[in-house]
Protein backbone atom coordinates (compact mmCIF):
# COMPACT_ATOMS: atom_id res chain seq x y z
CA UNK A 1 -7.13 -13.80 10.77
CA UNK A 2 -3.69 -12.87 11.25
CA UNK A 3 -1.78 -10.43 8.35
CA UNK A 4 -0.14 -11.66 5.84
CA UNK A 5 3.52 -11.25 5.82
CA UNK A 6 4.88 -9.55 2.72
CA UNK A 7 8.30 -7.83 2.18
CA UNK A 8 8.87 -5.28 -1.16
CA UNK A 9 11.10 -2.62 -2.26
CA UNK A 10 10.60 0.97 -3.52
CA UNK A 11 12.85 2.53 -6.04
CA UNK A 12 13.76 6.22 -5.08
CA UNK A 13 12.58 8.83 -7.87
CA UNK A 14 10.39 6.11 -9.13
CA UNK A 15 6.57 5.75 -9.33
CA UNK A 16 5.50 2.76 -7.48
CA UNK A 17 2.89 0.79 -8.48
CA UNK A 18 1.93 -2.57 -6.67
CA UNK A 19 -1.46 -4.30 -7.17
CA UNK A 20 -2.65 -6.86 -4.71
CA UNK A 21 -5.32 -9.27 -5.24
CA UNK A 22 -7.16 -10.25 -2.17
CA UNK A 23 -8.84 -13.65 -2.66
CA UNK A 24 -10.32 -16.26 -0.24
CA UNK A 25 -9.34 -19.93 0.75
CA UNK A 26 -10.84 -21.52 -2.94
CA UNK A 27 -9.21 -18.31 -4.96
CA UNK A 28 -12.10 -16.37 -5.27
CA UNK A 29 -11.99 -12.60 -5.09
CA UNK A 30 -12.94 -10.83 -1.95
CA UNK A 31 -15.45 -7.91 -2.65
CA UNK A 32 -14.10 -4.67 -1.32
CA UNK A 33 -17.53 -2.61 -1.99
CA UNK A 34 -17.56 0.43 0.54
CA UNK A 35 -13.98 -0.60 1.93
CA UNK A 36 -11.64 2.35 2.37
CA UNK A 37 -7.37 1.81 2.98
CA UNK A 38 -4.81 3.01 4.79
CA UNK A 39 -0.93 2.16 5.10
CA UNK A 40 2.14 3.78 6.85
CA UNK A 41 5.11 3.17 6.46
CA UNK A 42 7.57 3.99 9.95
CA UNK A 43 10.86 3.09 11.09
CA UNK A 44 9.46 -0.09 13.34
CA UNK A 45 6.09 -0.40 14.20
CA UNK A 46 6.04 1.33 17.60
CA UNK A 47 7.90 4.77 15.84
CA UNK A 48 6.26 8.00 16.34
CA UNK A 49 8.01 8.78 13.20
CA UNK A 50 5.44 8.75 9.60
CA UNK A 51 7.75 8.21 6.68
CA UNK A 52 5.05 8.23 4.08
CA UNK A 53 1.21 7.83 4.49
CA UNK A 54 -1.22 5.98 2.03
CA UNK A 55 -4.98 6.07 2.12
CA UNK A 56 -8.08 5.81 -0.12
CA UNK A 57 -8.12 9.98 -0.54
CA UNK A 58 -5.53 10.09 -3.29
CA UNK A 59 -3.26 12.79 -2.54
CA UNK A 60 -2.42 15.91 -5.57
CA UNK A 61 0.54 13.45 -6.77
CA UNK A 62 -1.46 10.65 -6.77
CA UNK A 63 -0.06 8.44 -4.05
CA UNK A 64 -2.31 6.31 -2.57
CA UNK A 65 -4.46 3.58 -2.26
CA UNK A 66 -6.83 3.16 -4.80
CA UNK A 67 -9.58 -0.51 -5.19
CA UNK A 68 -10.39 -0.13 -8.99
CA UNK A 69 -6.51 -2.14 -9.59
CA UNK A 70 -3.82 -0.48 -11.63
CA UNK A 71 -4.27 -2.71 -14.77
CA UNK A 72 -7.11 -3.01 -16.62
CA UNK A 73 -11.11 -1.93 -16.22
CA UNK A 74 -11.73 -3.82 -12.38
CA UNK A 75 -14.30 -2.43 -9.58
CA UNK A 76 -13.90 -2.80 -5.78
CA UNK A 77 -16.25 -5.98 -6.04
CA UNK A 78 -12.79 -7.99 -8.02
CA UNK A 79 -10.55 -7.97 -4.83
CA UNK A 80 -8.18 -5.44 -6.78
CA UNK A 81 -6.07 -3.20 -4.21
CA UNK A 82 -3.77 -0.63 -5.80
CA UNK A 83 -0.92 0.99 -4.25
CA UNK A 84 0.62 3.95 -5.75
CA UNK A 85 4.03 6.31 -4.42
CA UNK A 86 4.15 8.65 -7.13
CA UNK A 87 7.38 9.34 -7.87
CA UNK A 88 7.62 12.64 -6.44
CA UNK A 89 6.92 10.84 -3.51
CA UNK A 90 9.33 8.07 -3.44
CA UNK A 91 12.37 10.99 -4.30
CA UNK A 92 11.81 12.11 -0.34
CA UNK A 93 12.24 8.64 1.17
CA UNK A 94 15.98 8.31 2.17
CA UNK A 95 15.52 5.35 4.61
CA UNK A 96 17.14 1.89 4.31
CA UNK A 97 14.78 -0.56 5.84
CA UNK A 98 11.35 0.40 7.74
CA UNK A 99 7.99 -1.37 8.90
CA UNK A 100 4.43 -1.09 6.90
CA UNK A 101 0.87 -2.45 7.56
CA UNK A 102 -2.28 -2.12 5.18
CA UNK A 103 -5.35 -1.85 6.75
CA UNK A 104 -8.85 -2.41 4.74
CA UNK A 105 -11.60 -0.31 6.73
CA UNK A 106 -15.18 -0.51 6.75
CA UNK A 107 -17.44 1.36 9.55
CA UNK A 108 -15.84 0.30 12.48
CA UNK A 109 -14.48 -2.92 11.25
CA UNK A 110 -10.53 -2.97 10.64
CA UNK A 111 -8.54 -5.65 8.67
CA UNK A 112 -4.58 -5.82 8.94
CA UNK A 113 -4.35 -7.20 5.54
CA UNK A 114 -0.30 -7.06 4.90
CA UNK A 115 2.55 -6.15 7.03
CA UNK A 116 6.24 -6.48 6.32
CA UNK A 117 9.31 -4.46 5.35
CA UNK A 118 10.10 -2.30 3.14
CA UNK A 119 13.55 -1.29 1.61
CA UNK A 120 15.02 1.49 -0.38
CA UNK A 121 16.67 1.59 -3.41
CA UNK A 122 18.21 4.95 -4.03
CA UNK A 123 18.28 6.32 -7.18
CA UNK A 124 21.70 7.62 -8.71
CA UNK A 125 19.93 9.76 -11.45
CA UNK A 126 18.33 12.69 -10.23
């Protein structure tokens, strides 16, 4: 299986919040019991350069990656895949476009779920 392609944009100084629902072919969830995630976010994919890293140990501000989804009462076993930049965070991104990937982990077994782009908007009000 080949990642998904999907593009997004983060607003500087904001909290971001993005839920994904990972489903198969007939729409039905995808159980994510014992999965763990990761995601970086880097200039291209090749960069040695880390802009901002994401995983399933929430950091003090809360960014993240998180399976119980954002909205509502949902477990790992409804597919729900929560990404969170607190918005401490997103205030120390300054870059206009850059690469991501989101991996789902499990033992040894790695998924590249999503990959895409991701763009900026900078905040005026600080």
């Amino acid at each position: 299986m080949a990642a998904g392609r999907y593009s997004f944009e983060i607003e500087q100084g904001a909290t971001f919040l993005r839920e994904i629902l990972y489903q198969d072919a007939t729409g039905s969830a995808i159980d994510l019991t014992g999965f763990s995630g990761r995601m970086q976010i880097r200039p291209y994919p090749t960069s040695n350069t880390v802009y901002i890293s994401l995983s399933s140990s929430l950091q003090p501000d809360g960014t993240g990656i998180r399976f119980e989804g954002l909205y509502g009462n949902y477990s790992a076993s409804q597919g729900r895949i929560g990404l969170i930049i607190s918005a401490e965070s997103s205030s120390a991104l300054s870059f206009c476009q850059a690469s991501y990937d989101l991996e789902l982990v499990s033992g040894s077994f790695v998924l590249r779920l999503l990959e895409g782009k991701v763009r900026i908007s900078n905040n005026t009000t600080r």
